[in-house]
Every structure is written in structure tokens, then in C-alpha cells.
Protein backbone atom coordinates (compact mmCIF):
# COMPACT_ATOMS: atom_id res chain seq x y z
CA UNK A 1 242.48 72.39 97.29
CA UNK A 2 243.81 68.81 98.68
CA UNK A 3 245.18 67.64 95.13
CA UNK A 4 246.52 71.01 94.70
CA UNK A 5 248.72 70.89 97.99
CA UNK A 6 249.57 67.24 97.03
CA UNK A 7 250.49 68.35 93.41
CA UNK A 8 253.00 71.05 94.78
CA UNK A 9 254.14 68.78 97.50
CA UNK A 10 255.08 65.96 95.25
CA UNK A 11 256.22 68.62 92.45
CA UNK A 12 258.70 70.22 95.22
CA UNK A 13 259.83 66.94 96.59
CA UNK A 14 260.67 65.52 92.60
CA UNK A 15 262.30 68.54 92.05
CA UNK A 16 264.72 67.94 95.46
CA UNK A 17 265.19 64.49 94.06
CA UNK A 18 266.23 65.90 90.58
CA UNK A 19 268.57 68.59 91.72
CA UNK A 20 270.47 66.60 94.62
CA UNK A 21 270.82 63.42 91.88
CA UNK A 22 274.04 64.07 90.47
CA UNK A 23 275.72 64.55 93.91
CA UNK A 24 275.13 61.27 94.49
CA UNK A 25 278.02 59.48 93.36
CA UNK A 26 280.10 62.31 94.58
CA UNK A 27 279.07 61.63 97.72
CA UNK A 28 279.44 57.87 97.80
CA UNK A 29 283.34 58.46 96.65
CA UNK A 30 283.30 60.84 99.47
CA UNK A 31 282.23 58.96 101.82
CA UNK A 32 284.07 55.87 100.81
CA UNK A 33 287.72 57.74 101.56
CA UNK A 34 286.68 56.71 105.27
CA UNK A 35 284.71 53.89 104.57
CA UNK A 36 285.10 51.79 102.07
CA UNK A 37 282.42 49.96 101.79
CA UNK A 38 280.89 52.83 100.14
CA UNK A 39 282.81 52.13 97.01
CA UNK A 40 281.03 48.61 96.95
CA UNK A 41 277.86 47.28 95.52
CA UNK A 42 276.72 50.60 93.49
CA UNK A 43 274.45 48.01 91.74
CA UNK A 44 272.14 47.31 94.55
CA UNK A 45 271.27 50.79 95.33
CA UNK A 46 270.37 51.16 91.56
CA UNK A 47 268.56 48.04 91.86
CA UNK A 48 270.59 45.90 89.38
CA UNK A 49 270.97 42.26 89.56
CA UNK A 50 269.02 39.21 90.15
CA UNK A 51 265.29 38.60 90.95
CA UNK A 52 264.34 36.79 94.38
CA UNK A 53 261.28 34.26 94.49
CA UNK A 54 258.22 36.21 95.15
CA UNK A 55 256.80 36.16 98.84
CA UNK A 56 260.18 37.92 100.86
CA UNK A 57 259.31 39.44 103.86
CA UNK A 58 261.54 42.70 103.68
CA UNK A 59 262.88 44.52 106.68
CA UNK A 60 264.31 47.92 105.67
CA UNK A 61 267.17 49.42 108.74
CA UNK A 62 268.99 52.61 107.34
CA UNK A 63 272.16 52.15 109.48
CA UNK A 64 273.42 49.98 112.29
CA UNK A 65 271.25 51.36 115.34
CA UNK A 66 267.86 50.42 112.90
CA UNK A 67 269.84 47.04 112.07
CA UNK A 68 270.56 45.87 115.80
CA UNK A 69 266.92 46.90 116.72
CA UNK A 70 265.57 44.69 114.69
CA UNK A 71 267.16 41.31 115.84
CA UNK A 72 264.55 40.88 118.82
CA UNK A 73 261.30 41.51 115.98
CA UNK A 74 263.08 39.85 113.36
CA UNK A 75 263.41 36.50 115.85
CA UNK A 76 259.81 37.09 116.54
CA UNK A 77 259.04 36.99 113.06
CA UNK A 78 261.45 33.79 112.41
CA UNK A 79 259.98 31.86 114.94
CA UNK A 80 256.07 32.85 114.22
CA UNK A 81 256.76 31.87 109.93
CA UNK A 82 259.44 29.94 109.99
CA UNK A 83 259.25 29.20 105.75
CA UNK A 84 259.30 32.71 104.73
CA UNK A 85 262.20 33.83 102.90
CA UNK A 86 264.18 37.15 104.69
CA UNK A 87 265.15 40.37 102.89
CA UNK A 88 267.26 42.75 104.49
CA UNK A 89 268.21 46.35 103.47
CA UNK A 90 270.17 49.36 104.57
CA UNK A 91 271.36 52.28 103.70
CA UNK A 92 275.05 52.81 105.05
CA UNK A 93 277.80 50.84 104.93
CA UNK A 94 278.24 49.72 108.52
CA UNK A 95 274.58 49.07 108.41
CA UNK A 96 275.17 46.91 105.37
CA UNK A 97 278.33 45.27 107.41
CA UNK A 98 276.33 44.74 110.75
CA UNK A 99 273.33 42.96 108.93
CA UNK A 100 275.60 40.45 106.88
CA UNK A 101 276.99 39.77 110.73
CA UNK A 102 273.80 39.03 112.65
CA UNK A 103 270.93 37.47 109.53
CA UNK A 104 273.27 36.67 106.88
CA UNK A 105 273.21 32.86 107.69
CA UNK A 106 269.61 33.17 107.10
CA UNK A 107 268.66 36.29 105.61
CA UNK A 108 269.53 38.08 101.93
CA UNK A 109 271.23 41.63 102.81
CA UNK A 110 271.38 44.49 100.15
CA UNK A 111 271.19 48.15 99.83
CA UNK A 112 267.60 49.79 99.30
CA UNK A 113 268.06 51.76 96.17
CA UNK A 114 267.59 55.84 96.71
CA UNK A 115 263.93 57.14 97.21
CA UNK A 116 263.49 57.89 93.13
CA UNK A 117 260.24 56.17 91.51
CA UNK A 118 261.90 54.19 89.15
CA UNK A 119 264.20 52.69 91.08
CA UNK A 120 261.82 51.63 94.16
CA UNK A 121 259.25 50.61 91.62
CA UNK A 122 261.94 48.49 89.83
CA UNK A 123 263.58 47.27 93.09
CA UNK A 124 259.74 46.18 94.43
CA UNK A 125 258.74 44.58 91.14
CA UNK A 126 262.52 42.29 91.04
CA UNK A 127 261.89 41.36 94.99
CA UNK A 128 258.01 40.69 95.15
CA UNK A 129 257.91 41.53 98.92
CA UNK A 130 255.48 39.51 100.59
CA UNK A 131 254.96 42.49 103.43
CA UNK A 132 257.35 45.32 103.91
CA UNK A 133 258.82 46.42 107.21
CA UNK A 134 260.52 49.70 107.71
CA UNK A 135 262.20 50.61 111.46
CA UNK A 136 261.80 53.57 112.93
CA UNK A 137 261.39 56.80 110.83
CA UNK A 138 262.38 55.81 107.13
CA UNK A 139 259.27 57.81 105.33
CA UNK A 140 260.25 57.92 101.77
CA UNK A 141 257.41 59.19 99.39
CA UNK A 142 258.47 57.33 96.28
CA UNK A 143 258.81 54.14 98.73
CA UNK A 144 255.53 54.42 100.28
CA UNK A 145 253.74 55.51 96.90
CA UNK A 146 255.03 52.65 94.79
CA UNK A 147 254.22 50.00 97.58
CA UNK A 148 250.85 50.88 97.41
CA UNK A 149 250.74 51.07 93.94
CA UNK A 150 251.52 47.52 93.56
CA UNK A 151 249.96 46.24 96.75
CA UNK A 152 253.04 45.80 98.93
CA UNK A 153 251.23 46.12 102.31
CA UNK A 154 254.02 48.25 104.94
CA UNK A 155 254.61 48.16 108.66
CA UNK A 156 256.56 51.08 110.32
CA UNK A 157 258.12 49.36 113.00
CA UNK A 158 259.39 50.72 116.22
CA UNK A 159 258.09 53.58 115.26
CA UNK A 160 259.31 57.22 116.97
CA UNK A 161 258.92 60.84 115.57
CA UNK A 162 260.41 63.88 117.50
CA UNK A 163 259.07 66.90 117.74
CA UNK A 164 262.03 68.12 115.67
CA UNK A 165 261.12 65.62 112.61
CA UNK A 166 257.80 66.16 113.11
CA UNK A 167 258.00 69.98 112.17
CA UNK A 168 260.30 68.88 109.11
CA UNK A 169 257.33 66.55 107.68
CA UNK A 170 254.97 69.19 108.39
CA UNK A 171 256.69 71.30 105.77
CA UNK A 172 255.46 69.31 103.16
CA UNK A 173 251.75 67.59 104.72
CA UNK A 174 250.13 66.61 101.83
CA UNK A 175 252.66 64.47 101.01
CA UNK A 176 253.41 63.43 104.24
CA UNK A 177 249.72 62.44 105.21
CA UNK A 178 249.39 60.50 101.20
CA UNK A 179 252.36 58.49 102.14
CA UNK A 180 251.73 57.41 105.56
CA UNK A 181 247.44 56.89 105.28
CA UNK A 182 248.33 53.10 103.95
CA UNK A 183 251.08 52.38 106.49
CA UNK A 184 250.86 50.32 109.67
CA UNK A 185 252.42 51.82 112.18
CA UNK A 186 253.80 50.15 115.34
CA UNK A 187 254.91 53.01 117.97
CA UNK A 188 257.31 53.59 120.65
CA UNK A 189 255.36 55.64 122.50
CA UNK A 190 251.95 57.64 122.82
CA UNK A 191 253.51 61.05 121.86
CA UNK A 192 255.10 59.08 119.04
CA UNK A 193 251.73 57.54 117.86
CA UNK A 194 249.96 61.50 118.45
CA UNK A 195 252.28 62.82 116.51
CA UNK A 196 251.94 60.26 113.00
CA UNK A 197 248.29 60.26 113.61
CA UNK A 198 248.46 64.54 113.47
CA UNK A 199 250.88 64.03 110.24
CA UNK A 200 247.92 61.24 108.57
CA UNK A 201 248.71 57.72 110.00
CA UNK A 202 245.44 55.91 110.60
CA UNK A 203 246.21 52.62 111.48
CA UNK A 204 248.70 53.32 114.51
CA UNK A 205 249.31 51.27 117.64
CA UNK A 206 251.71 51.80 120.52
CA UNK A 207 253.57 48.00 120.79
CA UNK A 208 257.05 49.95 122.71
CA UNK A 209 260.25 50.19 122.10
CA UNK A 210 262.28 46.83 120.51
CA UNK A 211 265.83 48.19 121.89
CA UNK A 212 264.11 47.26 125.67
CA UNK A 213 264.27 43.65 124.09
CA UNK A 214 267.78 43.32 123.61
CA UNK A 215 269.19 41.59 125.83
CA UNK A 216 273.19 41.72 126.46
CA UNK A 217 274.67 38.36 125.50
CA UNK A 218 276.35 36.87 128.12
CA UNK A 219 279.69 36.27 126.34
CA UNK A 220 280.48 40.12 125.85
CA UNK A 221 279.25 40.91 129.47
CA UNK A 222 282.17 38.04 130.55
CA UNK A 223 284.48 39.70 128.17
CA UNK A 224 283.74 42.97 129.66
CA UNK A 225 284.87 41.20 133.12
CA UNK A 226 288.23 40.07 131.41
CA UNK A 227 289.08 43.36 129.70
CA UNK A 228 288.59 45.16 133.09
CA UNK A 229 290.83 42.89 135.38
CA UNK A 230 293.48 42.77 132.53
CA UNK A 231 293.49 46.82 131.47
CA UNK A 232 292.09 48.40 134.17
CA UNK A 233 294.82 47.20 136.58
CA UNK A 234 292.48 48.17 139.43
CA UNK A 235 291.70 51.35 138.58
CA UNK A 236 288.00 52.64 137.83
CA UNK A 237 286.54 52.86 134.36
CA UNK A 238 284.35 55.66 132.80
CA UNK A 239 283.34 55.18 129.71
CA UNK A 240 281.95 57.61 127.10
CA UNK A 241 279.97 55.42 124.83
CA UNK A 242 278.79 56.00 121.02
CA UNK A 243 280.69 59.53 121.21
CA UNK A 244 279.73 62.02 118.04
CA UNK A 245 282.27 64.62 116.40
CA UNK A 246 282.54 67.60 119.26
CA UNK A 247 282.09 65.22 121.95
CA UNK A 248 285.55 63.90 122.30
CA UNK A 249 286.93 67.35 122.23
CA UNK A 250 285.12 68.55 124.89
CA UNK A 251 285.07 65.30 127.28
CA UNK A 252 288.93 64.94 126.58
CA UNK A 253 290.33 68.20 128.57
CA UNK A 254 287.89 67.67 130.94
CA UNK A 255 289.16 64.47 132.12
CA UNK A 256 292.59 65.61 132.03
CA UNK A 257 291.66 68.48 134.31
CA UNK A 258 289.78 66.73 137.06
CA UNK A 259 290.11 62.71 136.79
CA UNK A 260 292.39 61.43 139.37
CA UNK A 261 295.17 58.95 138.50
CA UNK A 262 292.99 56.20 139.30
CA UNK A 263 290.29 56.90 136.83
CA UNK A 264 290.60 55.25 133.23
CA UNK A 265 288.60 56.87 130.67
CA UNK A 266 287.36 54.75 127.57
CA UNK A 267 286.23 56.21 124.78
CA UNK A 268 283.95 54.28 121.62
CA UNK A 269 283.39 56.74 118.89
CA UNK A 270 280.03 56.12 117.46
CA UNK A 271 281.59 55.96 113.52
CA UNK A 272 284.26 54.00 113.12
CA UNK A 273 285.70 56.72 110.25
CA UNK A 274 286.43 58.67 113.32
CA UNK A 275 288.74 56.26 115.46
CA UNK A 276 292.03 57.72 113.51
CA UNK A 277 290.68 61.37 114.14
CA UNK A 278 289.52 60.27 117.78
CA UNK A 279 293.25 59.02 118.30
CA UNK A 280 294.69 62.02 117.05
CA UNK A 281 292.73 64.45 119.74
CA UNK A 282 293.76 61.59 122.39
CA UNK A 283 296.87 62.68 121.80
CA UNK A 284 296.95 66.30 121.47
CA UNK A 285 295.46 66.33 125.11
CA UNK A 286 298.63 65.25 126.30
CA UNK A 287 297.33 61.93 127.10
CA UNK A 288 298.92 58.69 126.70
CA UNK A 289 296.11 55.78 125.05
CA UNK A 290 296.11 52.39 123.79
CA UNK A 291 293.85 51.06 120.77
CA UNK A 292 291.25 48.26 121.28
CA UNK A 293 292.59 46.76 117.78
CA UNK A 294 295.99 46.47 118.93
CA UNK A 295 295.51 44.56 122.70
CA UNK A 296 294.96 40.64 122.12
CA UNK A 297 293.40 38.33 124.55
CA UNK A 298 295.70 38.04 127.30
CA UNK A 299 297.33 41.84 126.87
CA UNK A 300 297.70 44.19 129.93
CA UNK A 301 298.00 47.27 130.10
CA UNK A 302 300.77 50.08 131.38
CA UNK A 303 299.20 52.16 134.67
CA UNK A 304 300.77 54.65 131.94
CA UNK A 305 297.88 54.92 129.84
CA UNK A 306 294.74 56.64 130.75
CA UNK A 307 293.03 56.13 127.62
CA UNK A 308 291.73 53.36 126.12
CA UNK A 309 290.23 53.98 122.37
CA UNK A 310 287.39 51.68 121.59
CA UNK A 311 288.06 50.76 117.94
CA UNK A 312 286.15 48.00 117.61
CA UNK A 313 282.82 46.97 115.91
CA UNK A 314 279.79 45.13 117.85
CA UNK A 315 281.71 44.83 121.31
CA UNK A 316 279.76 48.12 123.01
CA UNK A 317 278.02 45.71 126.04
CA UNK A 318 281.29 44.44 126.55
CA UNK A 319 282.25 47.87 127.64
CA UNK A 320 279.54 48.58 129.79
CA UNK A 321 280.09 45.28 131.25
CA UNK A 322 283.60 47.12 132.26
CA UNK A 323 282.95 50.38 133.00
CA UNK A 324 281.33 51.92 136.81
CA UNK A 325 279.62 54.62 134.97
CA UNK A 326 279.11 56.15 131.71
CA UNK A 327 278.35 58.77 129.33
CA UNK A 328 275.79 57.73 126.29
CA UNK A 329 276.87 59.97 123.64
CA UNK A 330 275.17 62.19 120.70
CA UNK A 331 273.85 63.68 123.83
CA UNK A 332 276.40 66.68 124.52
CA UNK A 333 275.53 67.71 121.29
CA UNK A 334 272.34 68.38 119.36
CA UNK A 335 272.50 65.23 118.00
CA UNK A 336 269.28 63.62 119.51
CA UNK A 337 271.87 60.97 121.69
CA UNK A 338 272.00 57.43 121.19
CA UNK A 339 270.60 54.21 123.00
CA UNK A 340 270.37 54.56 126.63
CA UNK A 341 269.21 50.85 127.03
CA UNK A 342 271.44 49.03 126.48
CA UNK A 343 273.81 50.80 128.66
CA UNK A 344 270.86 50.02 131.68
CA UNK A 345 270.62 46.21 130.46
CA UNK A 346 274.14 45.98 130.70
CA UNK A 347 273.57 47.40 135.05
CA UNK A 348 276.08 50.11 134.04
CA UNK A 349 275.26 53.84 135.51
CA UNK A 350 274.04 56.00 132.54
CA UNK A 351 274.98 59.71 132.12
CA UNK A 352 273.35 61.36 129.38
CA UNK A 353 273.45 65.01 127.92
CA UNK A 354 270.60 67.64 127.29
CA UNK A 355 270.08 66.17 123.98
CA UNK A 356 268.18 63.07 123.56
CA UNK A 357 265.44 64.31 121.38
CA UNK A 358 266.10 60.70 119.25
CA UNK A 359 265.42 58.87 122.64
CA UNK A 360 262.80 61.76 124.40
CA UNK A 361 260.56 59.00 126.33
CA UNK A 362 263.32 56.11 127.04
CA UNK A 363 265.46 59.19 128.64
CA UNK A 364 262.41 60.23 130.20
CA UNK A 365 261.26 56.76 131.63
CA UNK A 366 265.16 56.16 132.87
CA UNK A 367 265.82 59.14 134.81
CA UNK A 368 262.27 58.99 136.53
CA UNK A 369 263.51 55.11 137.53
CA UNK A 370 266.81 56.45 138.95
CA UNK A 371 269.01 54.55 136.18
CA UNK A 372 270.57 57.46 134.54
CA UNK A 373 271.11 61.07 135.22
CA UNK A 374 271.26 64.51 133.29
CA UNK A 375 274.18 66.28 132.99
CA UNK A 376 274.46 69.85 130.82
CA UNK A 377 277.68 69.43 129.78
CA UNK A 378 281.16 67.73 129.37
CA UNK A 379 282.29 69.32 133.13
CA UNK A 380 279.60 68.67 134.56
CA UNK A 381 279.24 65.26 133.47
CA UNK A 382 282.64 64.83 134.86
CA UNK A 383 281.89 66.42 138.09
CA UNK A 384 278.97 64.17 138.44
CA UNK A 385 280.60 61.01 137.31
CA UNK A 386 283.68 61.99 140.21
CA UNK A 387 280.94 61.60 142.40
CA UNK A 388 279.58 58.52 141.37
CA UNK A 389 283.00 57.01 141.35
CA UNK A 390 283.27 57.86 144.88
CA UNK A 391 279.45 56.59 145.93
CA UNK A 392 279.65 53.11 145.53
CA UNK A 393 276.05 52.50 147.04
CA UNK A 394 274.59 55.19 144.02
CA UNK A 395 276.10 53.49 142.04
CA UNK A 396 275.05 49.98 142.65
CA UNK A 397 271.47 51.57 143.31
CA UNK A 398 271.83 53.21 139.72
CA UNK A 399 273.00 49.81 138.63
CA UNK A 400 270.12 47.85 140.19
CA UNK A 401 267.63 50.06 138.76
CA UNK A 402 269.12 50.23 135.24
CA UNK A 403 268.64 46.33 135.48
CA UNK A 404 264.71 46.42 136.04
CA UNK A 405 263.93 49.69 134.22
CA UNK A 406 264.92 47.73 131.38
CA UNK A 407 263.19 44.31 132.22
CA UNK A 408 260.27 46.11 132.88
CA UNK A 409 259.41 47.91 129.29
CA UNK A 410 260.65 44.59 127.53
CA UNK A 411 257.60 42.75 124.80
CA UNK A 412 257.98 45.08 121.99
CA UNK A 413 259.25 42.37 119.54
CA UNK A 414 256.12 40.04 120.44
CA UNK A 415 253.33 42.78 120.79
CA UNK A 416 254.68 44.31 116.90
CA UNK A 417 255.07 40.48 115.27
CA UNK A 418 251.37 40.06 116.29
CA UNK A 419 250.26 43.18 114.84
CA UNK A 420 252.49 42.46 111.64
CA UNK A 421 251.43 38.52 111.01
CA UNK A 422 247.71 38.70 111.02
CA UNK A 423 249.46 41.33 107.65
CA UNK A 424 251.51 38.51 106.44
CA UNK A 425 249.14 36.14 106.51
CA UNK A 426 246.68 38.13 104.65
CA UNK A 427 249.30 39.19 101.58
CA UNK A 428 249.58 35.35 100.74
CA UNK A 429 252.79 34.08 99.90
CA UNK A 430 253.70 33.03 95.99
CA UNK A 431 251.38 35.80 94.98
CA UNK A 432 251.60 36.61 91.33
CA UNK A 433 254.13 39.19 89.98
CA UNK A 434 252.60 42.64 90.13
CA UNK A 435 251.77 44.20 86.78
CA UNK A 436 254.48 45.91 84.95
């Protein structure tokens, strides 16, 4: 009965693969009217081009949330085999754009070709992987099946799975529990390691979160400092940070309604394809802005403006480092929210929606330590951030205890390298090419 529920599994999963295949390029050309990266390097993600000297270890981030995570594990990693060649893939183009920025000194960066057999068995038999890591929930069937065909031990990484996901890979849990029976999984959290072990994981241990082990670099928390004495002109700062399409919308007349003339709002879309359209709605509200892109380093800024647009790429703790409170977005809407920590690493209040399904324990684990609050929606986050900007002790408290909430949960990226090198060392670098 097994084999048959794996045989219809795998039968109804091909078929999804065959029928969504020739959208594929549609959508890349799609996409790539926004961002153009998409338009680029159409060979990698077919899994054309050169071969790599066998014994990589790989480290597969789908976009730039996966990618950032990864730095603290990946230095881990670096420092515990310091001769083993680097392989990193994604699957978006910012992803693509933010790994080149932070390994590509050191590290090879390419697209991971779509999750069809052919392709993953050809892009695993040109790169040899020494040991594959994936971050966070990237559970691809084709993936996981042609690893183990050709003895590519995997690590899931920072591992998390929602109650939401969950029920999605339950749909199909034959093929769910074949694929993730030879992973190693490294969890977030205990209801995160319940949950793979219900789906089939075996080998599953809870090393934390990696995001607690970023740490905000002290250059953007001093830039933060400059941009708030030059465009704040004394005037306090709320910032809605890693906003999703809706969210602007809502939090715009909001602020227009009940911020006071010496509240700034500053606003950092989570895609940058959405700055243009972000500016646009800026405007409709009646609301005079200025663009990130356009100030330079010694610009001020006219009392004038109440909005500042955050169009700007890998600058986000430099705007907690300016802000008194603020809103982590992908949280007003069902979106699952975005990452709280940093925010609380950064000693900048945290407001967060009623969705943070993507982030259920580190919400959880904030709000118990008094670093963030709930809010149910964009007026009452602005009633409650009014408040705040009028409490200067909650604030500071908040502050204080966004600080150690975060220092206290940090060791993720040394508790998942040790369960990942014993792995490494096992694989054996320079081993032969597997069979064709």
C-alpha cells in the first residue's frame, strides 16, 4: 500500500512539474520587466556550463532572507574547513545579487536549476558536492531523490515548518516522508523538529535559529546615527520595515490621519520591484517624500517631507539604527512576516502584525521578553506606536530587552556546523565522480 501512495505521489507531483514547465520562461520574462536580473544567466538554472572540482560544499538559499541567514553558519563552516571549496545557489534574483555581495570573494554563486530530475541529476553530477546544505524549508523531491541516488549526503539547515506548510506537505506524504528520511535536519525550534519528524525526518536536532547570530555591523548602526541627525532634523522616526504589497496602502493613510508633524515615517519595501509603485502611493496620500537613492552623504532634508522611501539594498540595520520604533512587515498581511531579530539586535522597538506564521516561535519568544508588541492592524499599530513615541522609558525598556532577547538565543551557527562536519568529514573530499 506504501509503494502505491509513493507511486501516485511521485506520479502527481511529475505531472505538476510537466504541466507548469512551459510557463517557465514566461514567467522569468515576467518577472524580469521589474527585475532584471531575471533575464540573466538562463544557463545556470538549466545547468549548462562548466564542471567544478569535485568535493564543493554547497549551500542552497532560495532568496535573500535564506542568503543573509546563512553568513553566521557559513563563517562557522569557513573557519572549521578552511580548504574546502564553497558553492552557493539561489533561486531569485536579489538572492543571486545578495550572495555575489557577501561570499563572492570566496565562494562560487549560481542559480540551482528547477526541481526536474534531469536537471538536478545533471547539475549534481557537473558540481560533485562534497555535502549539501539547504536553509530553511527548500524540500524539493527531485533534489532530495537524486542526492541520495548518487550519495550526496544533505543537511536542512535552520530548519522551520509552519503549521500552514506543514498541511501543504501532508497533501502529498509519501513523497514527503521518501524525500526527507535521508536528510539531516538542523531545527529552529521543537514544534519545528515535531512537525518534520510527523512528515518522516529521522535524523532531526533542534541547534536554533541562525538569524539570532547576526549581529548588526557596526558601520550601518553609525550610519543609522548620521542619517537620523541629518534627515530627521529632530523629529522622531517610525519605521515600517520589509513592507509587502497591501501594507503600504494601509499604513500610509493611517499616518497621515494621526502622526503629528513631528513624526517621520520611513518606509523599506521588502522587494525592491516595488519602490516605483511604493513611491507612487506615497504620493497619492498627499504626502510629500524623498528617495534613499537620491540623498548623498552629507544631504539634509526639508521639515517638508514626512516620508522617507527606503530604496536601497542591504542598508535595513542602518534604519533601525535610526528609527524609535518600528513595524516588521509581511505581518499586516497573511504573509507569515519577516525577521523580527534583527530589528531587536539593532535595540530598536519592534511592532509586529497578527501574521508571523514564518517567524511563530521568534515572535513568540520576543513578545514574552517585552521586545516587541502585537498590534491587529495598520491603526492600531499607529495608535500604539503614538504611544511609544511619547513613553520614552517603554521604549528604552523595549530597547534594552530587544538587546538581550537577542544575545540570549545566539549559537545556532556553531551548534549546526558541529552537527554538519562530523557529515563532511565522513563524505571525503576528491571522492570519485558518481556513476553516470
Amino acid at each position: 500500500m506504501l509503494n502505491l501512495r509513493l507511486l501516485f505521489d511521485w506520479s502527481v507531483y511529475r505531472l505538476a512539474l510537466l504541466l507548469v514547465a512551459p510557463l517557465i520562461p514566461l514567467r522569468l520574462v515576467w518577472r524580469g520587466l521589474r527585475e532584471r536580473g531575471y533575464w540573466r544567466h538562463w544557463c545556470e538554472r538549466l545547468s549548462l556550463g562548466e564542471t567544478t572540482d569535485p568535493g564543493v560544499l554547497w549551500i542552497h538559499a532560495v532568496s535573500v532572507g535564506e542568503t543573509r541567514a546563512a553568513a553566521p553558519l557559513i563563517t562557522a563552516l569557513r573557519q572549521a574547513h578552511p580548504d574546502v571549496p564553497l558553492l552557493l545557489t539561489c533561486m531569485t534574483a536579489t538572492g543571486r545579487e545578495t550572495a555575489l555581495a557577501l561570499y563572492g570573494e570566496f565562494a562560487e554563486v549560481r542559480y540551482l536549476p528547477y526541481d526536474y530530475a534531469w536537471l538536478m541529476r545533471r547539475f549534481l553530477r557537473q558540481r560533485r558536492p562534497r555535502l549539501g546544505v539547504l536553509m530553511e524549508t527548500e524540500l524539493w523531491p527531485n533534489l532530495l531523490g537524486q542526492a541520495s541516488r548518487l550519495k550526496v549526503p544533505m543537511v536542512l539547515a535552520n530548519a522551520r515548518l509552519s503549521a500552514r506548510s506543514a498541511r501543504g506537505y501532508a497533501r502529498l506524504p509519501a513523497l514527503t516522508h521518501a524525500s526527507l528520511v535521508p536528510v539531516t535536519v538542523a531545527a529552529q525550534s521543537e514544534e519545528d523538529a515535531a512537525r518534520l519528524r510527523q512528515l518522516g525526518a529521522r535524523a532531526v536536532t533542534v541547534t536554533g535559529n541562525l538569524k539570532f547570530d547576526i549581529t548588526p555591523p557596526e558601520d550601518q548602526l553609525e550610519l543609522g546615527r548620521r542619517w537620523r541627525a541629518q534627515w530627521a532634523s529632530g523629529r522622531l522616526v517610525v519605521l515600517a520595515a520589509s513592507t509587502r504589497d497591501g501594507e503600504e496602502a494601509a499604513i500610509l493613510p493611517e499616518f497621515a490621519a494621526l502622526a503629528a508633524d513631528d513624526v517621520m515615517l520611513w518606509i523599506v519595501p521588502r522587494h525592491p520591484q516595488r519602490f516605483d509603485t511604493v513611491a507612487q502611493q506615497i504620493q497619492a496620500a498627499g504626502l510629500r517624500h524623498a528617495r534613499r537613492s537620491k540623498l548623498g552623504e552629507g544631504d539634509t532634508m526639508d521639515r517638508e517631507v514626512r516620508v522617507l522611501l527606503g530604496d536601497s539594498l542591504g542598508e535595513l540595520f542602518a534604519y533601525y539604527a535610526a528609527s524609535d520604533v518600528a513595524l516588521v512587515g509581511g505581518s499586516l498581511q497573511p504573509l507569515g512576516g519577516q525577521n523580527l531579530i534583527e530589528a531587536c539586535s539593532a535595540g530598536c522597538p519592534v511592532l509586529i502584525g497578527p501574521h508571523t506564521f514564518n517567524f511563530e516561535e521568534a515572535a513568540r519568544l520576543a513578545i514574552e521578553a517585552g521586545a516587541a508588541l502585537r498590534v491587529a492592524d495598520a491603526r492600531d499599530f499607529w495608535q500604539n506606536a503614538q504611544r511609544l513615541l511619547h513613553d520614552p522609558g517603554s521604549r528604552a525598556a523595549m530597547s534594552a530587552a530587544g538587546l538581550a532577547f537577542a544575545a540570549r538565543h545566539r549559537g545556532a551557527a556553531a551548534r549546526t556546523a558541529d552537527l554538519i562536519s562530523p557529515l563532511l568529514a565522513e563524505s571525503g573530499i576528491g571522492r570519485s565522480r558518481p556513476d553516470r
